[in-house]
N, C-alpha and C. Protein backbone atom coordinates (compact mmCIF):
# COMPACT_ATOMS: atom_id res chain seq x y z
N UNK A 1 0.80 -1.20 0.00
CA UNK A 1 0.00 0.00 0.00
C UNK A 1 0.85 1.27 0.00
N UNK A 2 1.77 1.56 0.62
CA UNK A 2 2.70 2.52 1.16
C UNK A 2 3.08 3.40 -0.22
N UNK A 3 3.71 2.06 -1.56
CA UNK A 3 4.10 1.79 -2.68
C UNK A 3 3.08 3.31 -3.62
N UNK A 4 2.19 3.72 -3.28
CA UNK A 4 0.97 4.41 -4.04
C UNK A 4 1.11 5.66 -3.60
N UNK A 5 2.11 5.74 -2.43
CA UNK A 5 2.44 7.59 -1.53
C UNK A 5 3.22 8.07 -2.46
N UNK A 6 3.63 9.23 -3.49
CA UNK A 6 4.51 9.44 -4.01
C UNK A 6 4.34 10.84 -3.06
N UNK A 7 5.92 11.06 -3.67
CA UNK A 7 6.41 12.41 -3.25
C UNK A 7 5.28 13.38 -4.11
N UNK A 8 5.21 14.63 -3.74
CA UNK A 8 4.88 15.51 -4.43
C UNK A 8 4.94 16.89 -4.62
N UNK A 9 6.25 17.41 -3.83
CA UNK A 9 6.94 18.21 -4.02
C UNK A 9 7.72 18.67 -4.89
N UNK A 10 8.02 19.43 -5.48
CA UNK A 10 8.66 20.08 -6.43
C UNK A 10 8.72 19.59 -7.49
N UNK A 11 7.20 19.45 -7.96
CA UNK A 11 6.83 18.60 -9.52
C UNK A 11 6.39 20.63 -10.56
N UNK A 12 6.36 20.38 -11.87
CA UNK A 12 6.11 21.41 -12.65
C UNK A 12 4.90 20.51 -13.21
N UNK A 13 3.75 20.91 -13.09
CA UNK A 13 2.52 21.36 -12.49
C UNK A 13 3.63 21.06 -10.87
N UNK A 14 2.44 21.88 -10.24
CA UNK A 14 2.13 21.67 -9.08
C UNK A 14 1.65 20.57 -8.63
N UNK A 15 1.89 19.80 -7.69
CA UNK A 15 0.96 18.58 -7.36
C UNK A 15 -0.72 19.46 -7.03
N UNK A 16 -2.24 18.50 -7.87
CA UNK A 16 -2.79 18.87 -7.72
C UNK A 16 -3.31 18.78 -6.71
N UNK A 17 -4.83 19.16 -6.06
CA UNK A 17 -5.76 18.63 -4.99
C UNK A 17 -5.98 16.95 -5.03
N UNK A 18 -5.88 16.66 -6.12
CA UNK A 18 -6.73 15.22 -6.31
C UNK A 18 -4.98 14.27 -6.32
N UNK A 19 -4.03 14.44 -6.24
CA UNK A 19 -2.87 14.03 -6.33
C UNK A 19 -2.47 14.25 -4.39
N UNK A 20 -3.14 15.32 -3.85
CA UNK A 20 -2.62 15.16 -2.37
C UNK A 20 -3.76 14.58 -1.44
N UNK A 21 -5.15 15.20 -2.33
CA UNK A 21 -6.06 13.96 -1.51
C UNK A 21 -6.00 12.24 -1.44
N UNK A 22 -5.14 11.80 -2.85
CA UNK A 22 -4.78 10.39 -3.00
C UNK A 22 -4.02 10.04 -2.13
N UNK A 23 -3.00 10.86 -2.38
CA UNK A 23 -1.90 10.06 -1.19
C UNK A 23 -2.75 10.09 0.48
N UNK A 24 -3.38 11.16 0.85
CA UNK A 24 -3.87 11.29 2.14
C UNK A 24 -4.90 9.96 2.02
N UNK A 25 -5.53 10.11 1.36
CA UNK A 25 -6.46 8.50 1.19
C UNK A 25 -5.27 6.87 1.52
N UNK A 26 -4.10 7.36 0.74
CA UNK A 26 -3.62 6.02 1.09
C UNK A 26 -2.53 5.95 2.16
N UNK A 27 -2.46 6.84 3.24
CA UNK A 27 -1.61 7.31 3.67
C UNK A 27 -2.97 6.61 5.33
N UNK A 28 -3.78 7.10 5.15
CA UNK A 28 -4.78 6.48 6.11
C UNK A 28 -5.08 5.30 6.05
N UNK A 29 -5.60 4.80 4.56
CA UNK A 29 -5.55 3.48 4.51
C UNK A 29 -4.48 2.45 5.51
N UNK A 30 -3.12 2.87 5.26
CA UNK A 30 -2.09 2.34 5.74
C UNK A 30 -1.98 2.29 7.13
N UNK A 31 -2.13 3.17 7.90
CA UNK A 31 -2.10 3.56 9.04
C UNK A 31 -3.81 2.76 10.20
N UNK A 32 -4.81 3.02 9.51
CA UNK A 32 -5.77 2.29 9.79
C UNK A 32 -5.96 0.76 9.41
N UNK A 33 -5.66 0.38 8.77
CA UNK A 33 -5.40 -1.11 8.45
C UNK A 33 -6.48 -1.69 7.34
N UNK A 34 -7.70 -0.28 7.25
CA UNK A 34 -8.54 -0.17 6.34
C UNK A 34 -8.52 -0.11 4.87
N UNK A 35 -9.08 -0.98 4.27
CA UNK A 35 -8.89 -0.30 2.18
C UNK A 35 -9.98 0.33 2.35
N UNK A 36 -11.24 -0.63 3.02
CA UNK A 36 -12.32 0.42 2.77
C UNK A 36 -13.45 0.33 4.57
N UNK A 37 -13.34 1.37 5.13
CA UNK A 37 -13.66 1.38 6.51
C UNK A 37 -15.37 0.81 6.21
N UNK A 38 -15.82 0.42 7.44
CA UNK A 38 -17.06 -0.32 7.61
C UNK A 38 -18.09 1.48 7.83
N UNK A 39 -19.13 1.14 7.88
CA UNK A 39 -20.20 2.22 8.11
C UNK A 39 -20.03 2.77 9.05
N UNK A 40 -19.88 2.18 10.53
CA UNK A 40 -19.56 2.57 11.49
C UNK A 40 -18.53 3.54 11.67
N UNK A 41 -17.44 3.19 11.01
CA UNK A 41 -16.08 4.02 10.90
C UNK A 41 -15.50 4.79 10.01
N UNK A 42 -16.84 5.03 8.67
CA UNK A 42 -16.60 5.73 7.30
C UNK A 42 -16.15 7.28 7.61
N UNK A 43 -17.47 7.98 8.63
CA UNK A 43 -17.42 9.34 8.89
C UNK A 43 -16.01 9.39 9.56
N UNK A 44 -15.49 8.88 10.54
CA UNK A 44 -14.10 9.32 10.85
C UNK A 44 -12.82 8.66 9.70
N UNK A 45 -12.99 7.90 9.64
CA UNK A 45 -12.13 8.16 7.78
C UNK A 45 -12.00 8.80 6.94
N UNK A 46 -12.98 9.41 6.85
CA UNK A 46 -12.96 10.61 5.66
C UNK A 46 -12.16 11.63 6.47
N UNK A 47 -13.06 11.79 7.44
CA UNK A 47 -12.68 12.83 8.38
C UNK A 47 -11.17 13.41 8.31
N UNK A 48 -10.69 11.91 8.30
CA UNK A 48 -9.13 11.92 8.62
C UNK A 48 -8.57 12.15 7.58
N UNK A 49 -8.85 11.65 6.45
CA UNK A 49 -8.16 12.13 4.48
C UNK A 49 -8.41 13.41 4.78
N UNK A 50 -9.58 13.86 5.17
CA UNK A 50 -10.01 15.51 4.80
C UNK A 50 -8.79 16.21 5.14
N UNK A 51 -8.66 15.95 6.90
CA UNK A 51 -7.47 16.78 7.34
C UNK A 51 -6.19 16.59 7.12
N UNK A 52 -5.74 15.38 7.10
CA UNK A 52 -4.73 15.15 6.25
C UNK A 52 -3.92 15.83 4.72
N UNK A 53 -5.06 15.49 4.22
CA UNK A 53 -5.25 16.60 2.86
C UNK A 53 -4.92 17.95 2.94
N UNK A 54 -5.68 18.52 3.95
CA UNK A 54 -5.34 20.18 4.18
C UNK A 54 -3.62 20.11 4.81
N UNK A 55 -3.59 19.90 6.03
CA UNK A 55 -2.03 19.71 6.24
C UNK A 55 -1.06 19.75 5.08
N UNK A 56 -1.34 18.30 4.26
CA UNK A 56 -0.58 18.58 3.24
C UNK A 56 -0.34 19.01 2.26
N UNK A 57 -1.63 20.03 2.05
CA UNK A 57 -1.37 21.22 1.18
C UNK A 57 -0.65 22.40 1.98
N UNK A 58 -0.81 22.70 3.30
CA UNK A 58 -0.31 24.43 3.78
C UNK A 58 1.12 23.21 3.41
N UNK A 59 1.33 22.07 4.19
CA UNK A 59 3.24 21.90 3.94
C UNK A 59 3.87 21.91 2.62
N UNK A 60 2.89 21.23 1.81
CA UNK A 60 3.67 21.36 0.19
C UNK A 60 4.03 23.35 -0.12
N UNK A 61 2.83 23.89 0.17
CA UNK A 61 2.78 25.35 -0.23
C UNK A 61 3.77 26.21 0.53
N UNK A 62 4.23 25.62 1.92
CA UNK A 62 5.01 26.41 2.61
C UNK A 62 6.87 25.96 2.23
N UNK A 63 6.89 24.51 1.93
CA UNK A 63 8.06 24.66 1.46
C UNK A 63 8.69 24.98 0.58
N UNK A 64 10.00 25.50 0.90
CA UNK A 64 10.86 26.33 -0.43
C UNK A 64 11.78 25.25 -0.75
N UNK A 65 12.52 24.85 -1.90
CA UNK A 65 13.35 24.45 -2.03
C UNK A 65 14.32 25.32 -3.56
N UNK A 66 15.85 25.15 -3.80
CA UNK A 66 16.53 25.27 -4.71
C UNK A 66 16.53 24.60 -5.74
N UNK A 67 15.63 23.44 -5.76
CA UNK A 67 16.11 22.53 -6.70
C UNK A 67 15.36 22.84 -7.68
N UNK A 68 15.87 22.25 -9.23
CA UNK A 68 14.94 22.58 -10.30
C UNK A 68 13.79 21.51 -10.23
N UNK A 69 12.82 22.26 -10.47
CA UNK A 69 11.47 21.09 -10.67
C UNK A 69 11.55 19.93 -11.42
N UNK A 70 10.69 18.94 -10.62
CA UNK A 70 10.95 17.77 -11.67
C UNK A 70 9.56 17.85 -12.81
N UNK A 71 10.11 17.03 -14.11
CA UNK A 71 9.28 16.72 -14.99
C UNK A 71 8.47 15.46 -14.43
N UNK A 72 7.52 15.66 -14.58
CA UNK A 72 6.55 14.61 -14.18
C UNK A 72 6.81 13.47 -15.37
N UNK A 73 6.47 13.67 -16.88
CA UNK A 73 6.84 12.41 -17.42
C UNK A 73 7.96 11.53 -17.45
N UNK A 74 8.47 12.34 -16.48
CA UNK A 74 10.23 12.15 -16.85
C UNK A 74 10.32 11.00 -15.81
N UNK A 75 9.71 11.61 -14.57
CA UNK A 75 9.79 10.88 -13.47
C UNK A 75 8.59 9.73 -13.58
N UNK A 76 7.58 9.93 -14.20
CA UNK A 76 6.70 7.95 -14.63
C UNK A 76 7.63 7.09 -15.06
N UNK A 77 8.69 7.64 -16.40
CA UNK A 77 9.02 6.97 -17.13
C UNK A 77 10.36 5.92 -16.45
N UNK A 78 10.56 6.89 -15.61
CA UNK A 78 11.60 6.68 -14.73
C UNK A 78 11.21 5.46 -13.59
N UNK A 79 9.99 5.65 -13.38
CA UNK A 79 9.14 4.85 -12.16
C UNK A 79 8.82 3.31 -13.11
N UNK A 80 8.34 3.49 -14.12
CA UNK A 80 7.92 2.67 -15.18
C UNK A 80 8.88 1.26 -15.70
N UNK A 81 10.71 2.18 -15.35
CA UNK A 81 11.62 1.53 -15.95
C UNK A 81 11.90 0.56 -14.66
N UNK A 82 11.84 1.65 -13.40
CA UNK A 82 12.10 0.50 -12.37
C UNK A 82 11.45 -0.32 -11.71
N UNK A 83 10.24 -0.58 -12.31
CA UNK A 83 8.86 -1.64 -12.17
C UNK A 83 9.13 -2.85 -13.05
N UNK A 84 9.52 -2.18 -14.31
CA UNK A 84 9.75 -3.44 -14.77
C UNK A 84 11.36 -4.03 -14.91
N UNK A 85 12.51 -3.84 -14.20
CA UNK A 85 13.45 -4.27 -13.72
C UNK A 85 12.46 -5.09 -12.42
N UNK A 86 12.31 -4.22 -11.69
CA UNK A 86 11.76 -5.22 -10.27
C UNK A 86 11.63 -6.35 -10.94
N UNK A 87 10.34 -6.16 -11.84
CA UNK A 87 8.67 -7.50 -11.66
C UNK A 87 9.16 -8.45 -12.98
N UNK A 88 10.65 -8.12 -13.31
CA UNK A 88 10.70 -8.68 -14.80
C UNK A 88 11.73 -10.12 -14.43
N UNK A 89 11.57 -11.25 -14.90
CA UNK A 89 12.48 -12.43 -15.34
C UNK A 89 11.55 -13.16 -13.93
């Protein structure tokens, strides 16, 4: 599960809303032991992506860094090559 958190700092776009609500979705998942919480425990699940989510937008927005932005295709293709080294022979 963990495997689905990417970084998302200093990408050109910006990481979007729906790129920091994902990770906060699987970032709880992980931590709760939940893929998908029961009825009982839905409202505080969300609950928890929600805030999660916000957090990690003021931290993405508040940090500065020097480095040049990364290309996003650059970095799939990059992710892509070392998936299939892993999962290959």
């Amino acid at each position: 599960m963990c495997r689905n958190i990417r970084t998302l700092l200093n990408f050109d776009p910006p990481a979007t809303p729906e790129e920091i609500r994902a990770a906060s979705l699987q970032f709880v998942r992980k931590i709760s032991g939940f893929n998908a919480p029961s009825k009982a425990n839905e409202a505080s699940f969300m609950a928890a992506v929600d805030e999660i989510a916000g957090v990690s937008a003021r931290l993405l927005n508040s940090l500065a860094t020097n480095a040049t932005p990364k290309n996003r295709e650059e970095e799939a293709a990059k992710a892509k090559a070392r998936a299939a080294e892993r999962f290959s022979g």
